[in-house]
N, C-alpha and C. Protein backbone atom coordinates (compact mmCIF):
# COMPACT_ATOMS: atom_id res chain seq x y z
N UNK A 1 -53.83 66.56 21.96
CA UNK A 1 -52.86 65.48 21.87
C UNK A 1 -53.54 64.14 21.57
N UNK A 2 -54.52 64.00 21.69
CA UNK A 2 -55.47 62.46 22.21
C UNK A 2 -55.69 62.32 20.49
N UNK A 3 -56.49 63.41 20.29
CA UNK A 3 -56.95 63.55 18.58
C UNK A 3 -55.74 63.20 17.40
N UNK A 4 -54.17 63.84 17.66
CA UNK A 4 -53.48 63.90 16.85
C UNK A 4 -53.05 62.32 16.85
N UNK A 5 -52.60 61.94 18.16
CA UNK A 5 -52.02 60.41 18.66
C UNK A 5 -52.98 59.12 17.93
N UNK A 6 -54.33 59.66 18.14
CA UNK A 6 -55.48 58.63 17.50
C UNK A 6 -55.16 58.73 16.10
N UNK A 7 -55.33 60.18 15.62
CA UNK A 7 -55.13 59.97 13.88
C UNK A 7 -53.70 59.44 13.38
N UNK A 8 -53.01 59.52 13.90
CA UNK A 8 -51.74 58.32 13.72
C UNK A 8 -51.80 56.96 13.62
N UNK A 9 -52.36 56.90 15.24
CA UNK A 9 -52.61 55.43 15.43
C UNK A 9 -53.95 54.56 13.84
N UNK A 10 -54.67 55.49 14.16
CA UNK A 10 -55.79 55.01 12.63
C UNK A 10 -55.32 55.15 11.01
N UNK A 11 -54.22 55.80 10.98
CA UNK A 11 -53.54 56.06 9.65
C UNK A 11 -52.30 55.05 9.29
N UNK A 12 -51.68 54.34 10.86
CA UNK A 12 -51.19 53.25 10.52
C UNK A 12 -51.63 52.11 10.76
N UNK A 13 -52.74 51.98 11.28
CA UNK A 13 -53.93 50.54 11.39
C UNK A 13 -54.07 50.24 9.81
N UNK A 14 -54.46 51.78 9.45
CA UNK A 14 -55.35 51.20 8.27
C UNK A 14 -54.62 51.04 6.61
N UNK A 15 -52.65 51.30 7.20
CA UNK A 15 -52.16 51.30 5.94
C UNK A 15 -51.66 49.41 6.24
N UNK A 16 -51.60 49.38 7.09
CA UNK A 16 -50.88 48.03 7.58
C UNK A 16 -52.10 47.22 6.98
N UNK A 17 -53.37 47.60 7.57
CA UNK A 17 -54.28 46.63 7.14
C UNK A 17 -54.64 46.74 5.86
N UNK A 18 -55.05 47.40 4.83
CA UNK A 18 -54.82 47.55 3.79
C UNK A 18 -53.60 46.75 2.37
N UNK A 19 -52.80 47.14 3.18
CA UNK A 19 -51.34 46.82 2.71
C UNK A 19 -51.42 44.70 2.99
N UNK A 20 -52.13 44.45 4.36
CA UNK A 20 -52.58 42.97 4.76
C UNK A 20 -50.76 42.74 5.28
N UNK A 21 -50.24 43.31 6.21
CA UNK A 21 -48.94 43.06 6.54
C UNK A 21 -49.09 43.60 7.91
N UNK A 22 -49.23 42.41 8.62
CA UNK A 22 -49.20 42.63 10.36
C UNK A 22 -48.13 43.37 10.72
N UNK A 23 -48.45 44.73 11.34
CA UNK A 23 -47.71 45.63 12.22
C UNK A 23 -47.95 45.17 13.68
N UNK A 24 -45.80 44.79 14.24
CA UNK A 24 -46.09 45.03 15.86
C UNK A 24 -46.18 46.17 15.80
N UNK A 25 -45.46 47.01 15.15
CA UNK A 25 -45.58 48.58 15.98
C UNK A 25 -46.52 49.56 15.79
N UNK A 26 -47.45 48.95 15.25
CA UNK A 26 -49.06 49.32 15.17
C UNK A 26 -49.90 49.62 16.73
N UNK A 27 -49.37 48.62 17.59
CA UNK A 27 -50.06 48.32 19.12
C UNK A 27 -49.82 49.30 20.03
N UNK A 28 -47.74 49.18 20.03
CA UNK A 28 -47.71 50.54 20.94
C UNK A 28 -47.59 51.69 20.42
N UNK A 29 -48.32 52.18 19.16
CA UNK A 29 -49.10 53.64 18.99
C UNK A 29 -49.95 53.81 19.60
N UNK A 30 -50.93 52.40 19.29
CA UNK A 30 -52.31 52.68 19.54
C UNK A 30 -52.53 52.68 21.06
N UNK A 31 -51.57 52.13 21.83
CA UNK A 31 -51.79 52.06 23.35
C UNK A 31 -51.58 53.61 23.85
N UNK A 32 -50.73 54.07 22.93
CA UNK A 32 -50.23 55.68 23.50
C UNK A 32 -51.56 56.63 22.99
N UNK A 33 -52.38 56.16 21.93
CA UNK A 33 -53.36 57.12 21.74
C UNK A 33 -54.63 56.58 22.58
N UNK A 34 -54.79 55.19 22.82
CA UNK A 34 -55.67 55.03 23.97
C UNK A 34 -55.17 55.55 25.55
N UNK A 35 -53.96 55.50 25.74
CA UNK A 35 -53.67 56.38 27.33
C UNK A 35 -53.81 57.93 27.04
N UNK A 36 -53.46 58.42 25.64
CA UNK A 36 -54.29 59.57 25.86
C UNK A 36 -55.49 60.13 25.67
N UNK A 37 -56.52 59.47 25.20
CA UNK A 37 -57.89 59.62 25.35
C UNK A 37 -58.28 59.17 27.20
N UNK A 38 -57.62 58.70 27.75
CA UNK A 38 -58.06 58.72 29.42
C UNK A 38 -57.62 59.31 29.78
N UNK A 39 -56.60 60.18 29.79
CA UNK A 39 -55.53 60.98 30.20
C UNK A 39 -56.46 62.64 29.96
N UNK A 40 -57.16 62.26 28.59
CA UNK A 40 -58.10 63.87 28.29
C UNK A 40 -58.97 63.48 29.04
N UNK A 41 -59.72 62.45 28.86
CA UNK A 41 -60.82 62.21 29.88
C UNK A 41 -60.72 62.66 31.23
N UNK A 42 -59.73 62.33 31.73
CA UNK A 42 -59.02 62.52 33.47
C UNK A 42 -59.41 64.35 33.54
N UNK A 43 -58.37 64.86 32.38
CA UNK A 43 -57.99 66.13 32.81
C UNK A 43 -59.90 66.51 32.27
N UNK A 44 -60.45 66.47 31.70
CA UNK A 44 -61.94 67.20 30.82
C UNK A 44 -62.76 66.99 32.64
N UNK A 45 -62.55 65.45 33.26
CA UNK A 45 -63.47 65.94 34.91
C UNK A 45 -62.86 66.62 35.50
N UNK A 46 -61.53 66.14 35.98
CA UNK A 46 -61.33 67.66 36.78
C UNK A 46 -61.51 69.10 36.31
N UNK A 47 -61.55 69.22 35.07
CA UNK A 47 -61.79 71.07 35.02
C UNK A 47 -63.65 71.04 35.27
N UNK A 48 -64.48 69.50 35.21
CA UNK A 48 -65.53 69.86 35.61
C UNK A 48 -65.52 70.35 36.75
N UNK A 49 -65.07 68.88 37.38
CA UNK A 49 -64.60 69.21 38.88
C UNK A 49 -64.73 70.71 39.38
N UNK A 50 -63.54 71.22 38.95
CA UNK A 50 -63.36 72.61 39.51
C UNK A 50 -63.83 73.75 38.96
N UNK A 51 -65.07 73.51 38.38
CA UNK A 51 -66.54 74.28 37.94
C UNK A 51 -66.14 74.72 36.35
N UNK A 52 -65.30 74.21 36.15
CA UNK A 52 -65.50 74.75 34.06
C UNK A 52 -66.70 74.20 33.30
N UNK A 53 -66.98 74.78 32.96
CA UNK A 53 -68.40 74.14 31.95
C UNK A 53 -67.70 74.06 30.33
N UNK A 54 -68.18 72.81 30.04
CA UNK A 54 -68.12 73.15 28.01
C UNK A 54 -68.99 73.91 28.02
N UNK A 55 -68.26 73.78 26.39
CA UNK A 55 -69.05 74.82 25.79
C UNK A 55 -70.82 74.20 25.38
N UNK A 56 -71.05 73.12 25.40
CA UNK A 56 -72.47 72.61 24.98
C UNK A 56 -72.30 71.37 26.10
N UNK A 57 -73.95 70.55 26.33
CA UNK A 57 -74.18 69.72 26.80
C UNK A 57 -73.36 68.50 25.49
N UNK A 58 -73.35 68.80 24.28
CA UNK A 58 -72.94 67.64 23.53
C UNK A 58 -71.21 67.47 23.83
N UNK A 59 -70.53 68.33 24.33
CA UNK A 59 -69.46 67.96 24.59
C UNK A 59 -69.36 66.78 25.94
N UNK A 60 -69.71 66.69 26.62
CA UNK A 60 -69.55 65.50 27.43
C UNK A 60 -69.31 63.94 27.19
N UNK A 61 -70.11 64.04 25.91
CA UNK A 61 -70.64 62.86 24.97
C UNK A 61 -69.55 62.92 24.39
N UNK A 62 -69.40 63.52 23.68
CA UNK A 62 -68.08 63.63 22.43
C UNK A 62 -66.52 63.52 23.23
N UNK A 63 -66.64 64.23 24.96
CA UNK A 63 -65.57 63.73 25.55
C UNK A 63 -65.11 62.43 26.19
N UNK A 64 -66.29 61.96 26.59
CA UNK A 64 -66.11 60.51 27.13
C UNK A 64 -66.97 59.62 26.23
N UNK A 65 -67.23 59.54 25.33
CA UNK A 65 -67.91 58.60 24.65
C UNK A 65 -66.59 57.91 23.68
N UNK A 66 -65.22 58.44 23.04
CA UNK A 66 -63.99 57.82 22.69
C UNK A 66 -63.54 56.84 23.80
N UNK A 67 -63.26 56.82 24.94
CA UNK A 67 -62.92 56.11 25.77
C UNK A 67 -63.77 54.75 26.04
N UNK A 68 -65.55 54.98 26.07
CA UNK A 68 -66.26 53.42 25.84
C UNK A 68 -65.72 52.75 24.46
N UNK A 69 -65.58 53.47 23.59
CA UNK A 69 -64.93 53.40 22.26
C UNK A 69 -64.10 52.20 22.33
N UNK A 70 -63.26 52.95 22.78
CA UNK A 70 -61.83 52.10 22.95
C UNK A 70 -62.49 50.79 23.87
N UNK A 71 -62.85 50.77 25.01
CA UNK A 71 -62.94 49.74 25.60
C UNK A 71 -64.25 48.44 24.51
N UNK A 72 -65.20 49.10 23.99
CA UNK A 72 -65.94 48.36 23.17
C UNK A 72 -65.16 47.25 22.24
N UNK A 73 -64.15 48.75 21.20
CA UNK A 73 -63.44 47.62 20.24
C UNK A 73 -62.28 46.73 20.46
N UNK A 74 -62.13 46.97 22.27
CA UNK A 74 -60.93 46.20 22.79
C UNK A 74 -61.91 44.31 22.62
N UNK A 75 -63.15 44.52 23.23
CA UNK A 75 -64.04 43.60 23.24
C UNK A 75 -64.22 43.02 21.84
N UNK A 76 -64.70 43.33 20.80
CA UNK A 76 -64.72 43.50 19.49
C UNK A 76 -63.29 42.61 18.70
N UNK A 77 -62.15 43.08 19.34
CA UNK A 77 -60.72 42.61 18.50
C UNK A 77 -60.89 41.03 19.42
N UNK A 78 -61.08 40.79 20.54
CA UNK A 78 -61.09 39.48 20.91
C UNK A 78 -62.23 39.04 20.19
N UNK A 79 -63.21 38.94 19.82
CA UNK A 79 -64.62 38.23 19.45
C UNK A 79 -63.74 38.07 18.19
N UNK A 80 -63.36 38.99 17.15
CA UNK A 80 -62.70 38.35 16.31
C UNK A 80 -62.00 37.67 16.08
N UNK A 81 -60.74 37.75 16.84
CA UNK A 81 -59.81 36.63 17.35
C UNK A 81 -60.60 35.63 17.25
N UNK A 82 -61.59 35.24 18.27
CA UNK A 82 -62.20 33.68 18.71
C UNK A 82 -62.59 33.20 17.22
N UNK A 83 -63.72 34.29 16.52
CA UNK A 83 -64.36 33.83 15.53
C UNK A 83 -62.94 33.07 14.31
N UNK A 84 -61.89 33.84 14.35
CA UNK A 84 -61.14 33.02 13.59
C UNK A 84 -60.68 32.54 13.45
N UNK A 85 -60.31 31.52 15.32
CA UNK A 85 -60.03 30.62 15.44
C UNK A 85 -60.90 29.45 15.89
N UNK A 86 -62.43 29.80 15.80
CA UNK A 86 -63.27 28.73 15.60
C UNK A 86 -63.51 28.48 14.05
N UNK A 87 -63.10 28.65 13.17
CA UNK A 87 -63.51 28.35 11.58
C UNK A 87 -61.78 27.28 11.73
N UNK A 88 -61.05 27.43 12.54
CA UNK A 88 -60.23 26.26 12.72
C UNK A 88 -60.83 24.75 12.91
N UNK A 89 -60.72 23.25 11.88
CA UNK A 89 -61.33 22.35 12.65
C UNK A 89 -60.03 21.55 13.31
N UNK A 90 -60.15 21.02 14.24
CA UNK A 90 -59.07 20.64 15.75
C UNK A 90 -58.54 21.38 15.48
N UNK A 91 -57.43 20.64 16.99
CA UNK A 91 -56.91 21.39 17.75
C UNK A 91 -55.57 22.43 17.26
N UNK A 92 -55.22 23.24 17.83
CA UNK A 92 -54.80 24.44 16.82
C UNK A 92 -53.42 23.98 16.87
N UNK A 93 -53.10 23.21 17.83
CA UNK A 93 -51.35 22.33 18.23
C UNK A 93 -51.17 21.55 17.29
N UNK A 94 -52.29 20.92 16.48
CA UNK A 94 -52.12 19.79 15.47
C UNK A 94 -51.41 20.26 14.34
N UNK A 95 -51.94 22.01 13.86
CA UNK A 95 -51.94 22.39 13.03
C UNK A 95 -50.65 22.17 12.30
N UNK A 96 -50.39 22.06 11.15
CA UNK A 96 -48.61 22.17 10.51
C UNK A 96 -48.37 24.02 10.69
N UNK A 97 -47.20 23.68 11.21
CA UNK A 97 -46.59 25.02 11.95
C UNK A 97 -46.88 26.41 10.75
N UNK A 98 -47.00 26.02 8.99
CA UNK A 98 -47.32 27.08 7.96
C UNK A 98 -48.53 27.23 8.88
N UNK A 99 -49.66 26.10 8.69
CA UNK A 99 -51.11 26.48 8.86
C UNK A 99 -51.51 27.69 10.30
N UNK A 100 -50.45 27.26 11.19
CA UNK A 100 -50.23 28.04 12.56
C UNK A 100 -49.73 29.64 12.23
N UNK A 101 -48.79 29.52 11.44
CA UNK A 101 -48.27 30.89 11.21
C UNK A 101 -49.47 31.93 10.34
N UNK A 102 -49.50 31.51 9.34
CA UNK A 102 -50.83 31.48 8.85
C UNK A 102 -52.30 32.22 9.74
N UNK A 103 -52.58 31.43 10.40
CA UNK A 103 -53.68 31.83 11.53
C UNK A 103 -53.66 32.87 12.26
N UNK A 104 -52.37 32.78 13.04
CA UNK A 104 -51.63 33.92 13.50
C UNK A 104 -51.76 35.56 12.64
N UNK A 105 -51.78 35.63 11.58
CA UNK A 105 -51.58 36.52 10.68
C UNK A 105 -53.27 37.23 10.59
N UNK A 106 -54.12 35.85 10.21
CA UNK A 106 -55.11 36.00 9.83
C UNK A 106 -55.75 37.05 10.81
N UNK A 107 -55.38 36.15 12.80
CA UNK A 107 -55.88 36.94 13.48
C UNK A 107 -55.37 38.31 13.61
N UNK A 108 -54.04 38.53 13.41
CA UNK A 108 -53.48 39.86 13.86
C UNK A 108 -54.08 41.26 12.89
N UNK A 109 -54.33 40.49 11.67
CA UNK A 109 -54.70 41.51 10.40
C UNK A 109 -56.45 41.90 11.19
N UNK A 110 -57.19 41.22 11.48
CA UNK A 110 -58.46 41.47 11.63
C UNK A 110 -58.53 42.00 12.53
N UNK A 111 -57.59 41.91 13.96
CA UNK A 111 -57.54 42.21 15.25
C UNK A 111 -57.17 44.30 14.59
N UNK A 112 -56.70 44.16 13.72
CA UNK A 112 -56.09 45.66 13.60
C UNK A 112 -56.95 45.91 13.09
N UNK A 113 -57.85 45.38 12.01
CA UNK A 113 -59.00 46.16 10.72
C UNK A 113 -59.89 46.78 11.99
N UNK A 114 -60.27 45.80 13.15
CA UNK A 114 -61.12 46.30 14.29
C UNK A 114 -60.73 47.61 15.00
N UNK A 115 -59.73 47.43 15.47
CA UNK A 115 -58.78 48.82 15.89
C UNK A 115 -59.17 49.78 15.09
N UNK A 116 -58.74 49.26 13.80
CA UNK A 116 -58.11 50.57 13.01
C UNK A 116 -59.86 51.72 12.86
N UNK A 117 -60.74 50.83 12.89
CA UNK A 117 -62.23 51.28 12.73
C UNK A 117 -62.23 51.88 14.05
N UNK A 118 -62.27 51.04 15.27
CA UNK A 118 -62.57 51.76 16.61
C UNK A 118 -62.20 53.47 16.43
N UNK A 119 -61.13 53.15 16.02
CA UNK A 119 -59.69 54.13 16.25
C UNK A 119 -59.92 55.62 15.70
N UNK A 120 -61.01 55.04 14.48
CA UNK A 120 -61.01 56.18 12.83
C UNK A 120 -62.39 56.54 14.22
N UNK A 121 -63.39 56.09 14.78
CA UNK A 121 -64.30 56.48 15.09
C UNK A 121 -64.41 57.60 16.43
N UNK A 122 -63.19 56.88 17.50
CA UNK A 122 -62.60 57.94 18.20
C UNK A 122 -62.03 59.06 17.71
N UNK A 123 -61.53 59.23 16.50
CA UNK A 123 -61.30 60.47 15.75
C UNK A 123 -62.14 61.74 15.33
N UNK A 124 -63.21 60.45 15.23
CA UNK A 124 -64.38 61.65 14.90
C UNK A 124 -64.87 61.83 16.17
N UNK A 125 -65.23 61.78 16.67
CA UNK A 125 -65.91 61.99 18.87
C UNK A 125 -64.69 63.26 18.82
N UNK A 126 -63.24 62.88 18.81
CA UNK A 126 -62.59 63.64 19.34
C UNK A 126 -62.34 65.49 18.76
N UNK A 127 -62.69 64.91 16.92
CA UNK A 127 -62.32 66.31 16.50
C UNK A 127 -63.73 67.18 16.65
N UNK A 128 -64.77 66.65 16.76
CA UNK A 128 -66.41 66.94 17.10
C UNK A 128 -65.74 67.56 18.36
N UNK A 129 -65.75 67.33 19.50
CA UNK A 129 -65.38 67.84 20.83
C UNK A 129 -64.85 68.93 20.83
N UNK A 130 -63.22 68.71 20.26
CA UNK A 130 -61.88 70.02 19.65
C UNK A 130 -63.13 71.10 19.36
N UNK A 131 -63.89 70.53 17.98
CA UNK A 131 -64.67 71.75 17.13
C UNK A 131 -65.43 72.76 17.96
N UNK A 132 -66.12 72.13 19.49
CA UNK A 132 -67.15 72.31 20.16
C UNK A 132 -65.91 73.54 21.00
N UNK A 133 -65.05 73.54 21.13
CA UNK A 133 -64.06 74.41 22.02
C UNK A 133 -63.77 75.56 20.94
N UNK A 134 -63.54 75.04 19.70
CA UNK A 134 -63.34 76.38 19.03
C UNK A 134 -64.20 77.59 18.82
């Protein structure tokens, strides 16, 4: 579920961003494919928990390494944010309300190009993992 939800979520990051047309409903995909990469995470310890082994030592990595993922490029979409509202000179209230709307856009498009990369990269961790079960 985590894998299919992510390749959604990264297939509409990256048409929105592409396309350069801010998607809200880009966010709550991507929130539903980040609650289910913790949600696999959750369920992948407890079957440690209760003595299942993967199939390789590289699955561990490939299972919880999407989830730093996500939290990295959560870090990542703010640094961008800042960076593109420091190439602003004053204060951003001054701005004429186009130049504001404008900005707004600039950040939301970059805030997703970041996602949409995080997102494509949790895809690969996740179908690597899937592969490791088959």
């Amino acid at each position: 579920m985590a894998l299919g939800t992510n390749a959604v979520a990264a297939a509409w990051g990256a048409v929105a961003w592409l396309r350069k047309v801010p998607s809200t409903s880009f966010w709550p995909v991507l929130r539903v494919a980040q609650a289910c990469v913790a949600i696999e995470v959750l369920v992948g310890v407890l079957l440690w928990l209760g003595g299942k082994e993967p199939p390789d030592s590289l699955h561990y990595v490939y299972g919880i390494a999407p989830l730093f993922v996500a939290f990295v490029t959560e870090g990542m979409r703010v640094g961008a944010a800042q960076r593109e509202i420091e190439e602003v000179s004053g204060p951003l209230d001054s701005l004429p309300r186009r130049e504001q709307v404008l900005l707004a856009r600039r950040i939301v498009l970059r805030e997703i190009g970041v996602m949409t990369i995080g997102t494509l990269l949790v895809v690969t961790l996740l179908g690597r993992a899937a592969g490791a079960l088959i």
